[in-house]
PDB file of N, CA and C in Angstrom:
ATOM      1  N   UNK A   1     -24.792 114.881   4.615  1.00  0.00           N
ATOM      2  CA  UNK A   1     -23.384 114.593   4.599  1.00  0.00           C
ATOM      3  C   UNK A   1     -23.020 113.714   5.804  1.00  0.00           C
ATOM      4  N   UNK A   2     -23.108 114.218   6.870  1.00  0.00           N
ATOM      5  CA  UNK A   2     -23.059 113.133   8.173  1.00  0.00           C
ATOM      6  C   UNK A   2     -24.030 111.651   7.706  1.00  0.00           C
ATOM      7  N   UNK A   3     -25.248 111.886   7.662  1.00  0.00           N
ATOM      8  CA  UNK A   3     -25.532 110.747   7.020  1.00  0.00           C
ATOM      9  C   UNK A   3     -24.919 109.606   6.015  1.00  0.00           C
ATOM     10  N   UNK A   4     -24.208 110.170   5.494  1.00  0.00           N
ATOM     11  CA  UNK A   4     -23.199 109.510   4.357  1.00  0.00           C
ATOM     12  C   UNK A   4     -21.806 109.113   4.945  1.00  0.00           C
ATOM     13  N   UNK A   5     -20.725 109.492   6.032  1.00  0.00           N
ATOM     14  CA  UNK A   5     -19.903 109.113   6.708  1.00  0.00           C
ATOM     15  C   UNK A   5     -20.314 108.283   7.500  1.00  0.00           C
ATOM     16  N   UNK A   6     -21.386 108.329   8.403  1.00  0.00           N
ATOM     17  CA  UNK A   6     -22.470 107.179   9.281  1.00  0.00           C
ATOM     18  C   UNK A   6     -22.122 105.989   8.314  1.00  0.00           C
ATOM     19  N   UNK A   7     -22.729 106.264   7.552  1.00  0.00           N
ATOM     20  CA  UNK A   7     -23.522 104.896   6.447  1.00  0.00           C
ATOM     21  C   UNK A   7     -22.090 104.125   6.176  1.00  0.00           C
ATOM     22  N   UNK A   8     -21.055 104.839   5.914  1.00  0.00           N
ATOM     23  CA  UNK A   8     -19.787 103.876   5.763  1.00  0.00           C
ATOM     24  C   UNK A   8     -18.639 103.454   6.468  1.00  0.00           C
ATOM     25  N   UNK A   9     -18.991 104.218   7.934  1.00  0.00           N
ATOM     26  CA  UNK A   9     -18.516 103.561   9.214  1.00  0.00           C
ATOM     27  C   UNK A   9     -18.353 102.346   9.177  1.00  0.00           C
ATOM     28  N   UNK A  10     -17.213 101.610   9.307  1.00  0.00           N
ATOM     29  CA  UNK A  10     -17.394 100.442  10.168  1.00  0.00           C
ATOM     30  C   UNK A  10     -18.165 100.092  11.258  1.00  0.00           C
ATOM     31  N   UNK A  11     -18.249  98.876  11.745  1.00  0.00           N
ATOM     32  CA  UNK A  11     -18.652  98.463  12.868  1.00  0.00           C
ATOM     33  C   UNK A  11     -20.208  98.963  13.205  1.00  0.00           C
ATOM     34  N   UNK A  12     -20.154  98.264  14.650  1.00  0.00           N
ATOM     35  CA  UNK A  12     -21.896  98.298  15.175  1.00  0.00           C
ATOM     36  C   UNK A  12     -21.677 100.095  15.373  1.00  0.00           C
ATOM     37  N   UNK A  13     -22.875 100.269  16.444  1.00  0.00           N
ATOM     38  CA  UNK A  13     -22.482 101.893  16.849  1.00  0.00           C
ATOM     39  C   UNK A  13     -21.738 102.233  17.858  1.00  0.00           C
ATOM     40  N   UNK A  14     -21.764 101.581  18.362  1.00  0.00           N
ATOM     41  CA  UNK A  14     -19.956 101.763  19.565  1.00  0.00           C
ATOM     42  C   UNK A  14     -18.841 102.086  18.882  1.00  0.00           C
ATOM     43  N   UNK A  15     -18.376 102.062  17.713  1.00  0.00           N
ATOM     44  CA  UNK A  15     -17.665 101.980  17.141  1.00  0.00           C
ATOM     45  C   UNK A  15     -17.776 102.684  16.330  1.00  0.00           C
ATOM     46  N   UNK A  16     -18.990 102.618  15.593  1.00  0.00           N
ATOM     47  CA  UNK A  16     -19.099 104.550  14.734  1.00  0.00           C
ATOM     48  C   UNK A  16     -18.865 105.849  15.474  1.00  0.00           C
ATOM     49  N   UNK A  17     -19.328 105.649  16.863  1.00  0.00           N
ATOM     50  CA  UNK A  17     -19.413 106.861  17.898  1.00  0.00           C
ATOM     51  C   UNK A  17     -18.096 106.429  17.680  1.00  0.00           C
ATOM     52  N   UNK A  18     -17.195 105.822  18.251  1.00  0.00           N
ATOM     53  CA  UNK A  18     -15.647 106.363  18.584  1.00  0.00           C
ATOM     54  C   UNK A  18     -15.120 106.716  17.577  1.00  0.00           C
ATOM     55  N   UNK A  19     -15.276 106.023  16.396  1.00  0.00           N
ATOM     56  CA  UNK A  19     -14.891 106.774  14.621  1.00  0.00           C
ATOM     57  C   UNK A  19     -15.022 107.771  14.728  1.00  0.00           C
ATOM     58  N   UNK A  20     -16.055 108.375  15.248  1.00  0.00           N
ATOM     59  CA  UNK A  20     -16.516 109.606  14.893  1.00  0.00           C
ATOM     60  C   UNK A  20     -16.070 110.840  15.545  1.00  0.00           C
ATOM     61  N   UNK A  21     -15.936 109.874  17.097  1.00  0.00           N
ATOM     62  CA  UNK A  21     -15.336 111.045  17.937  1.00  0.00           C
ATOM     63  C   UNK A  21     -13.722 111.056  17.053  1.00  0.00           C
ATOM     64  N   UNK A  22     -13.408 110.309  17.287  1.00  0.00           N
ATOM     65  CA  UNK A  22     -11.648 110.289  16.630  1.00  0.00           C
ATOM     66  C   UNK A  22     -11.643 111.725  15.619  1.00  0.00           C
ATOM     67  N   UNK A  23     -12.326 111.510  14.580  1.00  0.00           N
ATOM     68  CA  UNK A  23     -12.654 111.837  13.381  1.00  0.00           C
ATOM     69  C   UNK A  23     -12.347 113.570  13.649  1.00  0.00           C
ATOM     70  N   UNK A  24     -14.072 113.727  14.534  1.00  0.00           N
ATOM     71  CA  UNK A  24     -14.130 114.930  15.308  1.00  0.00           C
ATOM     72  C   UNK A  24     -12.970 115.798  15.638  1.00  0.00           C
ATOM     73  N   UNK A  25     -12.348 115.294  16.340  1.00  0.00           N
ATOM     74  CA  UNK A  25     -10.811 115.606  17.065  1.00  0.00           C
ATOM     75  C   UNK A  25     -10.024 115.607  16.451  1.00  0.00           C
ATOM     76  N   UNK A  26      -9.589 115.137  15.447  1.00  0.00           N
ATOM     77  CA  UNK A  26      -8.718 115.338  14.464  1.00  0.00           C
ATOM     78  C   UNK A  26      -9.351 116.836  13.267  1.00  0.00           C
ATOM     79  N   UNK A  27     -10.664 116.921  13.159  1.00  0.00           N
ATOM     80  CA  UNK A  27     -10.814 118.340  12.069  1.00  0.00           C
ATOM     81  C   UNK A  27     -10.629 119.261  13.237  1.00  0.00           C
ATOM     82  N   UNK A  28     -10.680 119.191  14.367  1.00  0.00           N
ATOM     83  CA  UNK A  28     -10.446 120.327  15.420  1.00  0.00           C
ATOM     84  C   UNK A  28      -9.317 120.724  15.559  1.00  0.00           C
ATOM     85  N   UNK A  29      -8.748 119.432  15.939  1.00  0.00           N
ATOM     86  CA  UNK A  29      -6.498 119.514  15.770  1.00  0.00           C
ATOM     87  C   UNK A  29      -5.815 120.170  14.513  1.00  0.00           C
ATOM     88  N   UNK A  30      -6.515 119.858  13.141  1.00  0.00           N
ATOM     89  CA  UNK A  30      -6.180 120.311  12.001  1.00  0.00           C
ATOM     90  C   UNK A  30      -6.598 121.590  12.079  1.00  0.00           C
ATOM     91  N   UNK A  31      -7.844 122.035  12.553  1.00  0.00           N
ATOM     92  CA  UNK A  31      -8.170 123.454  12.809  1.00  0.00           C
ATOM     93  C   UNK A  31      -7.300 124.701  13.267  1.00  0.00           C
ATOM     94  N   UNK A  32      -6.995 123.932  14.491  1.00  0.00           N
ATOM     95  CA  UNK A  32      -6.171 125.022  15.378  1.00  0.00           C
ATOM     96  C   UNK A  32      -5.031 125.077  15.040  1.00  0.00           C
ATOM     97  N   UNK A  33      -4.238 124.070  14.659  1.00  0.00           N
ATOM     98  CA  UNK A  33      -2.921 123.605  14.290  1.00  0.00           C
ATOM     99  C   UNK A  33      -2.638 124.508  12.953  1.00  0.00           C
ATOM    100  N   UNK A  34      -3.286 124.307  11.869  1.00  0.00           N
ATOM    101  CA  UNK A  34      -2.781 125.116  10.468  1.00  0.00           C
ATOM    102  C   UNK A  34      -3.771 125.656  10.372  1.00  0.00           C
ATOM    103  N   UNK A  35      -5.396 125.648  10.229  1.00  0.00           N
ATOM    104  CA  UNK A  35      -6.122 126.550   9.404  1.00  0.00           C
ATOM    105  C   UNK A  35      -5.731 128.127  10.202  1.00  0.00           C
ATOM    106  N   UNK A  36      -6.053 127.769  11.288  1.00  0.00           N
ATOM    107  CA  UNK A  36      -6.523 129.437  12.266  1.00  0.00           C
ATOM    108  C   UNK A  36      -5.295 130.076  12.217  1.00  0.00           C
ATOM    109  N   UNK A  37      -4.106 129.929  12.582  1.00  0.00           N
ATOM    110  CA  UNK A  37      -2.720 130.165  12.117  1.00  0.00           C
ATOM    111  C   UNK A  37      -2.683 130.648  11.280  1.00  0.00           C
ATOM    112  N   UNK A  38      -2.813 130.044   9.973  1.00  0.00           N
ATOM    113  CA  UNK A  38      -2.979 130.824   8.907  1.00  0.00           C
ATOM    114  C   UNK A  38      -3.925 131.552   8.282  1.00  0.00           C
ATOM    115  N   UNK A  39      -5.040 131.841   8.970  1.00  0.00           N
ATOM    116  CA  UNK A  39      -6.220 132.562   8.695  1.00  0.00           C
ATOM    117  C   UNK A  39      -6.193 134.150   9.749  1.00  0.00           C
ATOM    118  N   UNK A  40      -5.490 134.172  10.551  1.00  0.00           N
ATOM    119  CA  UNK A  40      -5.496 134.849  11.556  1.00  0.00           C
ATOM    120  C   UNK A  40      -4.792 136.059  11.378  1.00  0.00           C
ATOM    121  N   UNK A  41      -3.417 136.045  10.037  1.00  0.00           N
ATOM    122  CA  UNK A  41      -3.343 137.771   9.813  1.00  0.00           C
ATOM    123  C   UNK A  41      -4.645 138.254   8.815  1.00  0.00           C
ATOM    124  N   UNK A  42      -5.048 137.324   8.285  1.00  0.00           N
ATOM    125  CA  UNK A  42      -5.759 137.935   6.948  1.00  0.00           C
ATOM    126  C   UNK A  42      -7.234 138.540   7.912  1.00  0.00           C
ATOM    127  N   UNK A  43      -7.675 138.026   8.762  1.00  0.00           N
ATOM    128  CA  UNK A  43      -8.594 138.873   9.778  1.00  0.00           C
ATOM    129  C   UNK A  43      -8.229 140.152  10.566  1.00  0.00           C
ATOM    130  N   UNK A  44      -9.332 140.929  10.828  1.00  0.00           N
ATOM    131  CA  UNK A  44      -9.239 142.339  10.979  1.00  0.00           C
ATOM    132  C   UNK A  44      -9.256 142.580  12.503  1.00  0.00           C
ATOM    133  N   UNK A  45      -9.445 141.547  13.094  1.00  0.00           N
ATOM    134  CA  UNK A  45      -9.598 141.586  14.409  1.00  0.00           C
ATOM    135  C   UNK A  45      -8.409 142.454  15.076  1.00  0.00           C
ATOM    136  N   UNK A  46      -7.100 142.758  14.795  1.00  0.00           N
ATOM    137  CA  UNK A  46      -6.143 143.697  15.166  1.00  0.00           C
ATOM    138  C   UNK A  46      -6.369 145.040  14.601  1.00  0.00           C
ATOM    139  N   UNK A  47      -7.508 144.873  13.932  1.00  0.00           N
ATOM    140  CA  UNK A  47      -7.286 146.507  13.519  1.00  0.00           C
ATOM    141  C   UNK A  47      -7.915 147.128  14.478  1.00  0.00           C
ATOM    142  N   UNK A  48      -7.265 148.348  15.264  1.00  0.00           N
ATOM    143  CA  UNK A  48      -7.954 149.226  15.926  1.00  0.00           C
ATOM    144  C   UNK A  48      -8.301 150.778  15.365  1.00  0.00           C
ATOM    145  N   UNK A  49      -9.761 151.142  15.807  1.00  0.00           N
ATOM    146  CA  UNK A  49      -9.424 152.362  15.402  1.00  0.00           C
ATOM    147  C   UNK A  49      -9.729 153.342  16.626  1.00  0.00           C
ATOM    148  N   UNK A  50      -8.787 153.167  17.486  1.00  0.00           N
ATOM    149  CA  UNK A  50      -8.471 154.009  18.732  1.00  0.00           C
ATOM    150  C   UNK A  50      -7.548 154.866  18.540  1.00  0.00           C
ATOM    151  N   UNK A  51      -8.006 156.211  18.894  1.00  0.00           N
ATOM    152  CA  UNK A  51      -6.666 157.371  18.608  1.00  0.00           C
ATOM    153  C   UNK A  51      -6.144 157.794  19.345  1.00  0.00           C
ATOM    154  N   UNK A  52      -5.506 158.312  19.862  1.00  0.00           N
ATOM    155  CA  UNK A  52      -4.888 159.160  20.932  1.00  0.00           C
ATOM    156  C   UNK A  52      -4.991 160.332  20.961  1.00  0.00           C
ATOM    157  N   UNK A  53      -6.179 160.988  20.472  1.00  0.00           N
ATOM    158  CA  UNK A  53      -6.458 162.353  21.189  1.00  0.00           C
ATOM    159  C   UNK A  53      -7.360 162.690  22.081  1.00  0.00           C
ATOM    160  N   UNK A  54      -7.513 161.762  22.720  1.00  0.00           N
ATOM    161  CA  UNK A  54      -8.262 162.033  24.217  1.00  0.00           C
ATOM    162  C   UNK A  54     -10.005 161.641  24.611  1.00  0.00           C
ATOM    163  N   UNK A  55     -10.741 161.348  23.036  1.00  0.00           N
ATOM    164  CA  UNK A  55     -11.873 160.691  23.039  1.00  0.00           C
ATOM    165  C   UNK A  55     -12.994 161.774  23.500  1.00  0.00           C
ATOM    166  N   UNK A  56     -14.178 161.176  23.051  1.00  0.00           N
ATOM    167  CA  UNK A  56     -15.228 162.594  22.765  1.00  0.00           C
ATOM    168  C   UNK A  56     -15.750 163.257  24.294  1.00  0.00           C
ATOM    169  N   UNK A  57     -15.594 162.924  25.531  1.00  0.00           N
ATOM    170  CA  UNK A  57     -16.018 163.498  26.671  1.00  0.00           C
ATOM    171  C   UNK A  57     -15.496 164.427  27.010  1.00  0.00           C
ATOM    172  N   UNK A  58     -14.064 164.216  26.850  1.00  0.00           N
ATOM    173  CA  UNK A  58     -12.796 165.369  26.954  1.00  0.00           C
ATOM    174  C   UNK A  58     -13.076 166.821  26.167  1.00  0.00           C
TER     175      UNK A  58
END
């Protein structure tokens, strides 16, 4: 797949590298911006299962 975005880059490779970085930085921005946001109640990571009766040493 990278092979295939390479291949239809413009330009020499100075210019694919900065395509690419651009590119890069933008699925990261889109990442944080809407995916994780909206992926982040449907994860369990808030679930605790800590109780309040004093824990097994007690």
């Amino acid at each position: 797949m990278y092979g295939w975005i390479w291949r239809h880059l413009p330009g020499n490779v100075w210019v694919r590298a900065l395509i690419s970085l651009v590119l890069i930085l933008a699925v990261v921005y889109a990442l944080f911006q809407y995916v994780f946001p909206w992926a982040e109640p449907l994860l369990p990571f808030n679930d605790v299962t800590v109780d309040g009766d004093g824990g097994a040493g007690q």
